[in-house]
N, C-alpha and C. Protein backbone atom coordinates (compact mmCIF):
# COMPACT_ATOMS: atom_id res chain seq x y z
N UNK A 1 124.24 252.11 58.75
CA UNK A 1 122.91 251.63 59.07
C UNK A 1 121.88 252.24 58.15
N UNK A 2 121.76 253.37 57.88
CA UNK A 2 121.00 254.18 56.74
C UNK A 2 121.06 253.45 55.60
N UNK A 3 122.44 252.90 55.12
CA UNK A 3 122.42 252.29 53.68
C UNK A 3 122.07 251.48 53.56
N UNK A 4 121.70 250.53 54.70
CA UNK A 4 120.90 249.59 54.86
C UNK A 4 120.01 249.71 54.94
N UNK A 5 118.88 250.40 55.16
CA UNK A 5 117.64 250.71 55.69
C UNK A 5 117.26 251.13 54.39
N UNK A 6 118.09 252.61 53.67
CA UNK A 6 117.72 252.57 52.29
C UNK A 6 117.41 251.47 51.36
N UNK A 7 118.49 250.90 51.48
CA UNK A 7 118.14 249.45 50.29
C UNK A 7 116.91 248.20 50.55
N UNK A 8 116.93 248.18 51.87
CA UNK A 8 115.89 248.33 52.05
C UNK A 8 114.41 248.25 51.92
N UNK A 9 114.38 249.47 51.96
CA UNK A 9 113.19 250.30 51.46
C UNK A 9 113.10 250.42 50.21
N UNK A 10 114.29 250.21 49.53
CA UNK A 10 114.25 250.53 47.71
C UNK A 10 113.94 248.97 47.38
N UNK A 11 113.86 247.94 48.07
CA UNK A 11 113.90 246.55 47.84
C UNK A 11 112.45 246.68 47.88
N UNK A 12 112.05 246.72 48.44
CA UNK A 12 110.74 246.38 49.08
C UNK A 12 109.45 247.36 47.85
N UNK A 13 110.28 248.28 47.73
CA UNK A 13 109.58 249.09 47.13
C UNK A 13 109.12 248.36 45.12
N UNK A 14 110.57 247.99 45.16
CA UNK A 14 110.31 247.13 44.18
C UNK A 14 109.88 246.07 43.93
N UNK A 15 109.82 245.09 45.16
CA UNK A 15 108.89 244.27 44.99
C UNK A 15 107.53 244.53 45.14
N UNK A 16 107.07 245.30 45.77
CA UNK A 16 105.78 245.78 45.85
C UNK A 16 105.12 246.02 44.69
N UNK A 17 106.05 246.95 43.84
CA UNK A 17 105.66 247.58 42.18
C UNK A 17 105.58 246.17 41.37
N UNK A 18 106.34 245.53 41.44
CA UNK A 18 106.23 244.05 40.75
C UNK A 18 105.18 243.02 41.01
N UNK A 19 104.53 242.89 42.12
CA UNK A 19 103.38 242.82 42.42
C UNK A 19 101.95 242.69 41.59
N UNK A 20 101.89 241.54 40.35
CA UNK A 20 100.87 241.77 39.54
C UNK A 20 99.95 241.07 39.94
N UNK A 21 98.25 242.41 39.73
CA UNK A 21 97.50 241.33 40.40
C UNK A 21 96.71 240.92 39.39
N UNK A 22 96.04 239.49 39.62
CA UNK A 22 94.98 238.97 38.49
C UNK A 22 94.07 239.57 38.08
N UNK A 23 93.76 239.74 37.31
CA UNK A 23 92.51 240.25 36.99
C UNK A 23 91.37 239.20 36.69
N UNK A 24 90.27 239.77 37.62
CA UNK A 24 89.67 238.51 37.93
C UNK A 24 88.12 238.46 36.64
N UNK A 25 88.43 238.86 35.79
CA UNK A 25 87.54 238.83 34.63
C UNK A 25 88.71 238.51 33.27
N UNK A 26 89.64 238.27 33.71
CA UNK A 26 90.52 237.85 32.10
C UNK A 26 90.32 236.89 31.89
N UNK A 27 90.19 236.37 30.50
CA UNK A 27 89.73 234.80 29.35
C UNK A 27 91.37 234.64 28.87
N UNK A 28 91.68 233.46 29.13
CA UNK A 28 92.80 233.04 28.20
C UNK A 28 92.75 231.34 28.02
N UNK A 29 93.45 230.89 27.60
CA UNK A 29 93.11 229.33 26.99
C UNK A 29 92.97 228.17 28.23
N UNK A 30 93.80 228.62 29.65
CA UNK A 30 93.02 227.90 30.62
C UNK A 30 92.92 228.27 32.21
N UNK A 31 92.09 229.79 31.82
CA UNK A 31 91.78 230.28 32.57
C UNK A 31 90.55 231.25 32.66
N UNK A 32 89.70 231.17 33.51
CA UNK A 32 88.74 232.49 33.25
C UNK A 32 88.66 232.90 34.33
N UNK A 33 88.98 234.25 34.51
CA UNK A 33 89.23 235.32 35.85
C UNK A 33 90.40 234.07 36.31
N UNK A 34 90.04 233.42 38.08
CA UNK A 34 90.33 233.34 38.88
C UNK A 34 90.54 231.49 38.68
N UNK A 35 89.23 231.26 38.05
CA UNK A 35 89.02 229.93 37.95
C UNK A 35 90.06 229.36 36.99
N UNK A 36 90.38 228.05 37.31
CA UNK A 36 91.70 227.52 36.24
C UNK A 36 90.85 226.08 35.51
N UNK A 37 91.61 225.61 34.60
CA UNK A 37 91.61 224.16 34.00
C UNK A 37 91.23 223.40 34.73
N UNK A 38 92.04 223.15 35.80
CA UNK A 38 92.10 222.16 37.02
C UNK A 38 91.43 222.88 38.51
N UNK A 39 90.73 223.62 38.31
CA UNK A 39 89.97 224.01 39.47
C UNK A 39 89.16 223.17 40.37
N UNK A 40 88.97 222.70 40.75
CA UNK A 40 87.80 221.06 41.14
C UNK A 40 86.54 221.77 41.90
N UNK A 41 85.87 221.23 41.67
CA UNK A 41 84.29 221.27 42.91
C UNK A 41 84.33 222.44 43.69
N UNK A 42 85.26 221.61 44.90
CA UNK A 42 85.27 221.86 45.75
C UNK A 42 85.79 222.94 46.62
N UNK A 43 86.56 223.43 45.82
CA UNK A 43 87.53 224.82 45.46
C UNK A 43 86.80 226.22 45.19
N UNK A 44 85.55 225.94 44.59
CA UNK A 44 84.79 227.06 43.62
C UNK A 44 84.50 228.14 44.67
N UNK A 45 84.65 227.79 46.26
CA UNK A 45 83.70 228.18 47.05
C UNK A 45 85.09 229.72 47.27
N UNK A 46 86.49 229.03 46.87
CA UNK A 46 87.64 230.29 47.33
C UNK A 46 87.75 231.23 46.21
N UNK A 47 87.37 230.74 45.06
CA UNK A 47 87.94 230.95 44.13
C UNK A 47 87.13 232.38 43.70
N UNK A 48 85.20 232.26 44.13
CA UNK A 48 84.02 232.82 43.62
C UNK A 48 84.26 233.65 45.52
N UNK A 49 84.77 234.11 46.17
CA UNK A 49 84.57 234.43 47.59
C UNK A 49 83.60 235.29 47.47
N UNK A 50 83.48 236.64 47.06
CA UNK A 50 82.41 237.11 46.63
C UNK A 50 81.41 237.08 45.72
N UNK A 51 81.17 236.29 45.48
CA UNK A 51 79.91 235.82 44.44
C UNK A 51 79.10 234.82 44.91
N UNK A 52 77.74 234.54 44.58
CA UNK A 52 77.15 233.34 45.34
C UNK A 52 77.23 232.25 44.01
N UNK A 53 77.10 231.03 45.00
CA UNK A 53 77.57 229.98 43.80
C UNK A 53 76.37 228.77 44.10
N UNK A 54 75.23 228.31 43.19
CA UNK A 54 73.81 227.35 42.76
C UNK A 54 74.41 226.43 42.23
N UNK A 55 74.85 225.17 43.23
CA UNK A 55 74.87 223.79 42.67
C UNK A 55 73.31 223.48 42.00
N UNK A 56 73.38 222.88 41.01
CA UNK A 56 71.89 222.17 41.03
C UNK A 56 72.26 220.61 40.94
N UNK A 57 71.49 220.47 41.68
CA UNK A 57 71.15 218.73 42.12
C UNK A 57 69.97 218.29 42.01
N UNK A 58 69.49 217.10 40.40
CA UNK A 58 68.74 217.13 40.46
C UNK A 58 68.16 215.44 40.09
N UNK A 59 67.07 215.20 40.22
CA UNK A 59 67.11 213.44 39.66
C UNK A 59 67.36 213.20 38.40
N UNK A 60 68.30 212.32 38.61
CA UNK A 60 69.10 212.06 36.85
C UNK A 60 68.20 211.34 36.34
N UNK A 61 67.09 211.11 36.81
CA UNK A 61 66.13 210.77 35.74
C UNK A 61 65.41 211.36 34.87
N UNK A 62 65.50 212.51 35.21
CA UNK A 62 64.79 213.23 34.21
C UNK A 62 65.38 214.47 33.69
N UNK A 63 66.70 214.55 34.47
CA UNK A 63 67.58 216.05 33.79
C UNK A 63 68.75 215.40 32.96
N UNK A 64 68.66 214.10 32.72
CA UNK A 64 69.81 214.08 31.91
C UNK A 64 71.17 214.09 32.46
N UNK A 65 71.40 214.07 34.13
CA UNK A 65 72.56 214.12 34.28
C UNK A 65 72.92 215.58 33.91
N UNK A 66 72.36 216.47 34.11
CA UNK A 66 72.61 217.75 34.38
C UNK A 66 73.27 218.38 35.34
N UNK A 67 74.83 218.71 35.60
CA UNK A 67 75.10 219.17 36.67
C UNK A 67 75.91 220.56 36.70
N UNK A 68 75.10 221.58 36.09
CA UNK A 68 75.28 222.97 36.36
C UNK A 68 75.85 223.66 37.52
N UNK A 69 76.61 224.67 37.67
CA UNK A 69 77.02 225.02 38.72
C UNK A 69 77.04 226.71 37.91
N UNK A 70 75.85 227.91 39.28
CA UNK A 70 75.74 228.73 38.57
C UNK A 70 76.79 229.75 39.33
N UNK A 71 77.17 230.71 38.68
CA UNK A 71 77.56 231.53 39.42
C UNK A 71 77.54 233.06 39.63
N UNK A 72 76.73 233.81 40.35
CA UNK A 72 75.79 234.94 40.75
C UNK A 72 76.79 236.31 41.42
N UNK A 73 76.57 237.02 40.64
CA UNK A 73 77.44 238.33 41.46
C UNK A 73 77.03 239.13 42.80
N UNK A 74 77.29 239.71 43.43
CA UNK A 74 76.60 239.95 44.56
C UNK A 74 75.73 241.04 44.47
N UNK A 75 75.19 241.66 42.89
CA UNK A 75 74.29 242.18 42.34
C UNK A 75 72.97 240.92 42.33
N UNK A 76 73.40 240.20 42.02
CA UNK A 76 72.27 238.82 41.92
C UNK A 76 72.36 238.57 40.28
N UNK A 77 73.28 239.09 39.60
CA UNK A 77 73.41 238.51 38.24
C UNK A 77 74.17 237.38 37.80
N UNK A 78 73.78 236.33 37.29
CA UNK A 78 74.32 235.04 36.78
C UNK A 78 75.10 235.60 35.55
N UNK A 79 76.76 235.31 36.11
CA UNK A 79 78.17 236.00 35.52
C UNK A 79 78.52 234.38 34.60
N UNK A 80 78.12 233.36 35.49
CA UNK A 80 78.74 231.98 34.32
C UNK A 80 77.95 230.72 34.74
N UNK A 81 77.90 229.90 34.34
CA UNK A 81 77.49 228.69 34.28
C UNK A 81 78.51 227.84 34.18
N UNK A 82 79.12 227.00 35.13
CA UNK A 82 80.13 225.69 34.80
C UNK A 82 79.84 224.41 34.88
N UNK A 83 80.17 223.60 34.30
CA UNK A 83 80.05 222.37 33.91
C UNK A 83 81.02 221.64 34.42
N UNK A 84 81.01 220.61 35.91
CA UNK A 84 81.76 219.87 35.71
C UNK A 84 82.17 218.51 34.90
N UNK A 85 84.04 217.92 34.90
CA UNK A 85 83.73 216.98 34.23
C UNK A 85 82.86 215.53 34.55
N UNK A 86 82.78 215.50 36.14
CA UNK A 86 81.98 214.45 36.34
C UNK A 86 80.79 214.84 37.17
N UNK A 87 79.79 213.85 37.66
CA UNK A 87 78.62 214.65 38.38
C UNK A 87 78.50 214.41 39.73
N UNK A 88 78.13 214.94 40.05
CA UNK A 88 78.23 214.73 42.24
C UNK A 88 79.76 214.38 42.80
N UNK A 89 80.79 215.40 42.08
CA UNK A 89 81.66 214.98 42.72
C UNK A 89 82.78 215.70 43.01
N UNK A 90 82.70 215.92 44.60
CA UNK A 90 83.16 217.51 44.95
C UNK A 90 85.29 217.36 44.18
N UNK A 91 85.79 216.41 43.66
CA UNK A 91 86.75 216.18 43.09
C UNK A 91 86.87 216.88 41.35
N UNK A 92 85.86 216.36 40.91
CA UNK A 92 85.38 216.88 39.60
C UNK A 92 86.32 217.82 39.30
N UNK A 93 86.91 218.22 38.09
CA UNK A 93 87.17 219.60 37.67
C UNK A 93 86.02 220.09 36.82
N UNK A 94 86.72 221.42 36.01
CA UNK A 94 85.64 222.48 35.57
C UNK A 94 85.64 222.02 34.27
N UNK A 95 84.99 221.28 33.35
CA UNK A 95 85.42 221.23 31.64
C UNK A 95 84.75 222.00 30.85
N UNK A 96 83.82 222.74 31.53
CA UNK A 96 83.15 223.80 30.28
C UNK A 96 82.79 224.76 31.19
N UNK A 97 82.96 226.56 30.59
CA UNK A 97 82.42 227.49 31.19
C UNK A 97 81.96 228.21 30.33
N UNK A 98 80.45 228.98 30.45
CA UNK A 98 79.54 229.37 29.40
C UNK A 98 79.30 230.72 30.12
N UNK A 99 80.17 231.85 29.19
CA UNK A 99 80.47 233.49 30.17
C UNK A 99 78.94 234.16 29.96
N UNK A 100 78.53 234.55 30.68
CA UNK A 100 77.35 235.46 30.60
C UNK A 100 77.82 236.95 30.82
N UNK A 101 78.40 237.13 31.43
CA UNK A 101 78.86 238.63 31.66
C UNK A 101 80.04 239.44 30.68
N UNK A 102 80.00 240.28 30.08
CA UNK A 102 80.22 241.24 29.28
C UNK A 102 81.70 241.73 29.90
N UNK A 103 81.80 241.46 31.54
CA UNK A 103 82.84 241.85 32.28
C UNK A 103 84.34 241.02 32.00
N UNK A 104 84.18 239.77 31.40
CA UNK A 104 84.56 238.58 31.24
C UNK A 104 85.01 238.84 29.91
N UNK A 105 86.87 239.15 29.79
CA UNK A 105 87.34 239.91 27.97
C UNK A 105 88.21 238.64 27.95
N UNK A 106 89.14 238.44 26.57
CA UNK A 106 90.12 238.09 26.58
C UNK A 106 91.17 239.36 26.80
N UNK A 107 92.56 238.88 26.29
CA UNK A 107 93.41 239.88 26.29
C UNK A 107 93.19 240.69 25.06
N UNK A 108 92.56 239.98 23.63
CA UNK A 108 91.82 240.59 22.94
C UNK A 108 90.79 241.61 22.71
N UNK A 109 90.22 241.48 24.42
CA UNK A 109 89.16 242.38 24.00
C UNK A 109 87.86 241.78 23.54
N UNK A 110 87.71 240.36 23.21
CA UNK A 110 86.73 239.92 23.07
C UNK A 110 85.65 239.37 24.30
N UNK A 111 84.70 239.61 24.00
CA UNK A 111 83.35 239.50 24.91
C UNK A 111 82.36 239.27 24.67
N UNK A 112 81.40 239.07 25.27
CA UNK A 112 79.55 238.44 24.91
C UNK A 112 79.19 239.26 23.96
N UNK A 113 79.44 240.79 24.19
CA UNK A 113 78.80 241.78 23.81
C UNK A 113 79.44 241.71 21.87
N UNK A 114 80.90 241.22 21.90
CA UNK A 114 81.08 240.92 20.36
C UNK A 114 80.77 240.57 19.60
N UNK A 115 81.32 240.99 18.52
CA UNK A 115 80.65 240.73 16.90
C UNK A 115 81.32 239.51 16.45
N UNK A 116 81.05 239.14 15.18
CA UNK A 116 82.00 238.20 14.60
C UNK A 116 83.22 238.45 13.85
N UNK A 117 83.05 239.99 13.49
CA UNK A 117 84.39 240.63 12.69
C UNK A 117 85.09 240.55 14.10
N UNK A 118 84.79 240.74 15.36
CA UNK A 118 85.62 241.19 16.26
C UNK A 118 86.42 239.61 16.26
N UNK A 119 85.54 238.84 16.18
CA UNK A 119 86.99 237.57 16.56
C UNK A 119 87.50 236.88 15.12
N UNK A 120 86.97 237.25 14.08
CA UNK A 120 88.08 237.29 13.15
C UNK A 120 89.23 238.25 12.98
N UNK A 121 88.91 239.65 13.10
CA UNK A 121 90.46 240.25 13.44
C UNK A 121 91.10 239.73 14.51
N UNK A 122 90.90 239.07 15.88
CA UNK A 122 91.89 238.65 16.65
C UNK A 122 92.41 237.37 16.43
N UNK A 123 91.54 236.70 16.01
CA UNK A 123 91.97 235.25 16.26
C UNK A 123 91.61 234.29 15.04
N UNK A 124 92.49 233.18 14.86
CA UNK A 124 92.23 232.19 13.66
C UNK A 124 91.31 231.65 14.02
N UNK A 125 90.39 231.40 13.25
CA UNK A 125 89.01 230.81 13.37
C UNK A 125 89.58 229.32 13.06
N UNK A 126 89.16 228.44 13.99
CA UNK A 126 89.56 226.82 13.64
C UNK A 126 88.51 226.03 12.85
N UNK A 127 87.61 225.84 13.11
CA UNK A 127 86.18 225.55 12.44
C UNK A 127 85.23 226.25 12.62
N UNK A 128 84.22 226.12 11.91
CA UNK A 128 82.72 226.45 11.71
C UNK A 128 81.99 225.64 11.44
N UNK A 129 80.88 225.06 12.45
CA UNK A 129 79.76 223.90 12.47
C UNK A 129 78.60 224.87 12.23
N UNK A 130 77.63 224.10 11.28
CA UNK A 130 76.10 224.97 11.02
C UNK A 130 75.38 223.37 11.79
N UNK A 131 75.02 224.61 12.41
CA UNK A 131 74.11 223.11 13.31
C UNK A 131 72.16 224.35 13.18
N UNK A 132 71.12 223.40 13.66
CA UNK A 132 70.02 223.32 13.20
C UNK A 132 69.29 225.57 13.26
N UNK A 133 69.49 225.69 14.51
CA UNK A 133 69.70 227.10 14.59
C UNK A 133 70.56 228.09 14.65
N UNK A 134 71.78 227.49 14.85
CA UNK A 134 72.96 228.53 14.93
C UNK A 134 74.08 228.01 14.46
N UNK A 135 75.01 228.98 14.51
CA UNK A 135 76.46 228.62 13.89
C UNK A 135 77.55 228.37 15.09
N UNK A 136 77.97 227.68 14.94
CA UNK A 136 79.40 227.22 16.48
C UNK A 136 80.40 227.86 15.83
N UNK A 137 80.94 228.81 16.07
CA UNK A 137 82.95 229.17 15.10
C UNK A 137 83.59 228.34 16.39
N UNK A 138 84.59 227.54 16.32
CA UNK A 138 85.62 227.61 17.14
C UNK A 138 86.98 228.01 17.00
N UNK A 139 87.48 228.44 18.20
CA UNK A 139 88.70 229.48 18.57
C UNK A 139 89.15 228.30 19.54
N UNK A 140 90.53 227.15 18.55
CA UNK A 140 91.41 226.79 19.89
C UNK A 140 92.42 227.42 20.14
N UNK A 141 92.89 228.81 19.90
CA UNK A 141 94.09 229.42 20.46
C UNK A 141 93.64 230.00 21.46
N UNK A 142 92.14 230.00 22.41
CA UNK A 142 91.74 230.44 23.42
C UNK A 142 90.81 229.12 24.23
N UNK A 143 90.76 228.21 23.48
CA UNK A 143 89.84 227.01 23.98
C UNK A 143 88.24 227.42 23.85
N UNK A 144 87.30 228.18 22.77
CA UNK A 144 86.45 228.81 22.98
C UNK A 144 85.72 228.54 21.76
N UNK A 145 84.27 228.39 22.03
CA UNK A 145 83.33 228.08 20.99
C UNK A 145 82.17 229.40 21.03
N UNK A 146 81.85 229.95 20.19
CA UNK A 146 81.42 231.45 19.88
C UNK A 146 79.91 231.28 19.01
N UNK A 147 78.53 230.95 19.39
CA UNK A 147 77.69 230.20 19.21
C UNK A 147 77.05 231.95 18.46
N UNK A 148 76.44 231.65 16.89
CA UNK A 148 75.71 232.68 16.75
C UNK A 148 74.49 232.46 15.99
N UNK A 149 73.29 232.94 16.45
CA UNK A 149 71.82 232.49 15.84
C UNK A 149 71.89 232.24 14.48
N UNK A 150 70.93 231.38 13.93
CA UNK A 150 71.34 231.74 12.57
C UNK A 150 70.36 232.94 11.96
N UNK A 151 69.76 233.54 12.92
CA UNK A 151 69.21 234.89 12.32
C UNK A 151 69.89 235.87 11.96
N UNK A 152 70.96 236.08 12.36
CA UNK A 152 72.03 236.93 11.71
C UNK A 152 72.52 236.93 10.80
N UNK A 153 72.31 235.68 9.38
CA UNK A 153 72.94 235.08 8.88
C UNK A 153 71.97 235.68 7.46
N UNK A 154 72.40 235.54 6.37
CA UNK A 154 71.30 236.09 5.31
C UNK A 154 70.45 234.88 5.39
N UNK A 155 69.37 235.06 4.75
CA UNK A 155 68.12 234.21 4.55
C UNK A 155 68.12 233.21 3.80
N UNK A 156 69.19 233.03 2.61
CA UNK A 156 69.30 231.62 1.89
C UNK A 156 70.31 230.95 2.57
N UNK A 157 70.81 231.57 3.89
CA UNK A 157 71.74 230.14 4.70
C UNK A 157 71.01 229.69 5.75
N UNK A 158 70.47 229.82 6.06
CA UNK A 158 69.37 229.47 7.46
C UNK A 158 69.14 228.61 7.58
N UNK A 159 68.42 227.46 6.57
CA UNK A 159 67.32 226.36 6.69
C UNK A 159 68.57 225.19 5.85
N UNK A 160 69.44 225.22 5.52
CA UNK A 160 70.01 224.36 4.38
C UNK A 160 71.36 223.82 5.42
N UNK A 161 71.56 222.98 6.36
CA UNK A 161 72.02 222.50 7.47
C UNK A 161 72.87 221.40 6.81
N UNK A 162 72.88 220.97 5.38
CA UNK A 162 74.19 220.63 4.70
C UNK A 162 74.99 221.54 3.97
N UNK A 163 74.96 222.70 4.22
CA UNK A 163 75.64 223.81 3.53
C UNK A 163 76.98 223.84 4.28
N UNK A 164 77.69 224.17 3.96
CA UNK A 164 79.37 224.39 4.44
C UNK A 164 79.12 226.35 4.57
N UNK A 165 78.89 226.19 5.96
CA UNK A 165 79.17 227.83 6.10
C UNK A 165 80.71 228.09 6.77
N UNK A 166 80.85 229.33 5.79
CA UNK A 166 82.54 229.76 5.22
C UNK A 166 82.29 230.93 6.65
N UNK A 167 83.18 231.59 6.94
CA UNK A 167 83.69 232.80 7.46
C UNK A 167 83.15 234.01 6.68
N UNK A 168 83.47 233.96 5.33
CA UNK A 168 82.66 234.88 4.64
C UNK A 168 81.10 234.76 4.54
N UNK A 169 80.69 233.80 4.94
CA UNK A 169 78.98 234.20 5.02
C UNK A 169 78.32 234.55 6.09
N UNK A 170 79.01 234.94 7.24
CA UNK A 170 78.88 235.20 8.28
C UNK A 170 79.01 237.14 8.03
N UNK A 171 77.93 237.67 8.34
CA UNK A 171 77.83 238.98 8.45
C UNK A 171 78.96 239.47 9.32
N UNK A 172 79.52 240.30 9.24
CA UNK A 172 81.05 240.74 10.12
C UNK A 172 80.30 241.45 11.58
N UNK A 173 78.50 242.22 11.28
CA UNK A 173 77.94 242.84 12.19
C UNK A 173 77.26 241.19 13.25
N UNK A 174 77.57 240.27 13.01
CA UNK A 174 76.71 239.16 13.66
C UNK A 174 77.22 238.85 15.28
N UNK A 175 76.20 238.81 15.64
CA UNK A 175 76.55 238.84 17.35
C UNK A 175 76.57 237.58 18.06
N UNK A 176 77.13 237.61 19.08
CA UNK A 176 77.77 236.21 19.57
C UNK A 176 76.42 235.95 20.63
N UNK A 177 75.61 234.77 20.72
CA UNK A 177 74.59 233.91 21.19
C UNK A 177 74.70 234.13 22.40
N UNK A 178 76.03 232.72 22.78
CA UNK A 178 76.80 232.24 23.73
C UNK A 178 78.22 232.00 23.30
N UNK A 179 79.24 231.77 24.33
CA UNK A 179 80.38 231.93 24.77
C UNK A 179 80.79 231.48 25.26
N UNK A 180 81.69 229.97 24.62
CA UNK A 180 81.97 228.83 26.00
C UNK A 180 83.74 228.70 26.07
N UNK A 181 84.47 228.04 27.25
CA UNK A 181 85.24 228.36 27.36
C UNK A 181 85.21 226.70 27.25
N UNK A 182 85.94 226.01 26.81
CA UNK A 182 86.10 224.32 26.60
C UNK A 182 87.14 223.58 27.94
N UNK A 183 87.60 222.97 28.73
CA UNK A 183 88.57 222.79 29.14
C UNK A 183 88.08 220.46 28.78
N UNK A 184 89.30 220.13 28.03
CA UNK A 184 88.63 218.50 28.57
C UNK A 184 90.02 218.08 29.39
C-alpha cells in the first residue's frame, strides 16, 4: 500500500512541476499574453478578468467606423488597444493589437520601450514603408509592425517620402512610436 501511495505522490508531484503557466504579457506571432488570433468580442471579458475593458461605440458617421476596444489595468493604465475584424459584433475576432505597455515582451525581449538595433539583432526585418511622418519596419516572423517617428531619423531623410529607406538609415539608437501586433 505505501508503494502505492509513494508513486503516487511522485506522480502527482510531477505533474504538478510540469505545470506551465502562461505568461500573461508574452508576444509571439498569434498571441499576446492571454489573448489569441481567434479570440472574438465576446470572450475579452475572460480573457482581461482583471483589467477593465472600454468598448467605444460611436456614430459611424463621423468616426469612420471606429471600433476600438481599450484595455485598462487595474492601476487605470491603458496596456492595449484592439481592433476588431468586424464592427458591433460580439462574434468579431481580434485583427490588430497596438501594445502600450512596456510589460508586453516577445520571447526576444522586445518591447515599446525598444530600439531599432534591438529588433534588428532579433529578428529579420521584412519591409520598411516611409510613410509621411514615420517609418513602419515590419516583422512577419512575429506578425508585428514597429512604427518609428521620422525624427529619429537624420535630417536629409525626413521630408523626401519617395526615398527607399534601407535598415541602414535607421539610427540603431531610434525608438519604437507604436507597436502593433497584425492578426488578418
Amino acid at each position: 500500500m505505501k508503494k502505492y501511495l509513494i508513486k503516487i505522490i511522485l506522480l502527482l508531484v510531477i505533474f504538478v512541476g510540469c505545470n506551465k503557466e502562461e505568461n500573461p504579457f508574452q508576444i509571439a506571432k498569434q498571441n499576446v499574453g492571454l489573448l489569441t488570433d481567434s479570440t472574438q468580442v465576446k470572450d475579452l471579458e475572460s480573457v482581461f478578468i482583471n483589467d477593465s475593458i472600454v468598448k467605444y461605440k460611436g456614430d459611424s458617421e463621423f468616426t469612420g467606423d471606429i471600433n476600438n476596444i481599450e484595455i485598462f489595468n487595474k492601476d487605470g493604465k491603458k496596456t492595449l488597444v484592439l481592433s476588431p475584424n468586424k464592427i458591433n459584433d460580439s462574434t468579431a475576432v481580434i485583427s490588430n493589437v497596438n501594445i502600450l505597455d512596456s510589460n508586453y515582451k516577445t520571447d526576444k525581449n522586445i518591447s515599446i520601450l525598444s530600439t531599432f538595433k534591438d529588433i534588428q539583432n532579433n529578428y529579420k526585418i521584412s519591409r520598411i514603408d516611409n510613410l509621411i511622418n514615420s517609418v513602419v519596419v515590419t516583422v512577419n516572423d512575429i506578425n508585428a509592425t514597429f512604427t518609428i517617428d521620422k525624427k529619429e531619423l537624420p535630417a536629409n531623410l525626413r521630408f523626401d517620402m519617395k526615398l527607399k529607406i534601407e535598415a541602414t538609415h535607421i539610427p540603431d539608437g531610434a525608438k519604437i512610436k507604436y507597436f502593433f501586433i497584425n492578426w488578418n
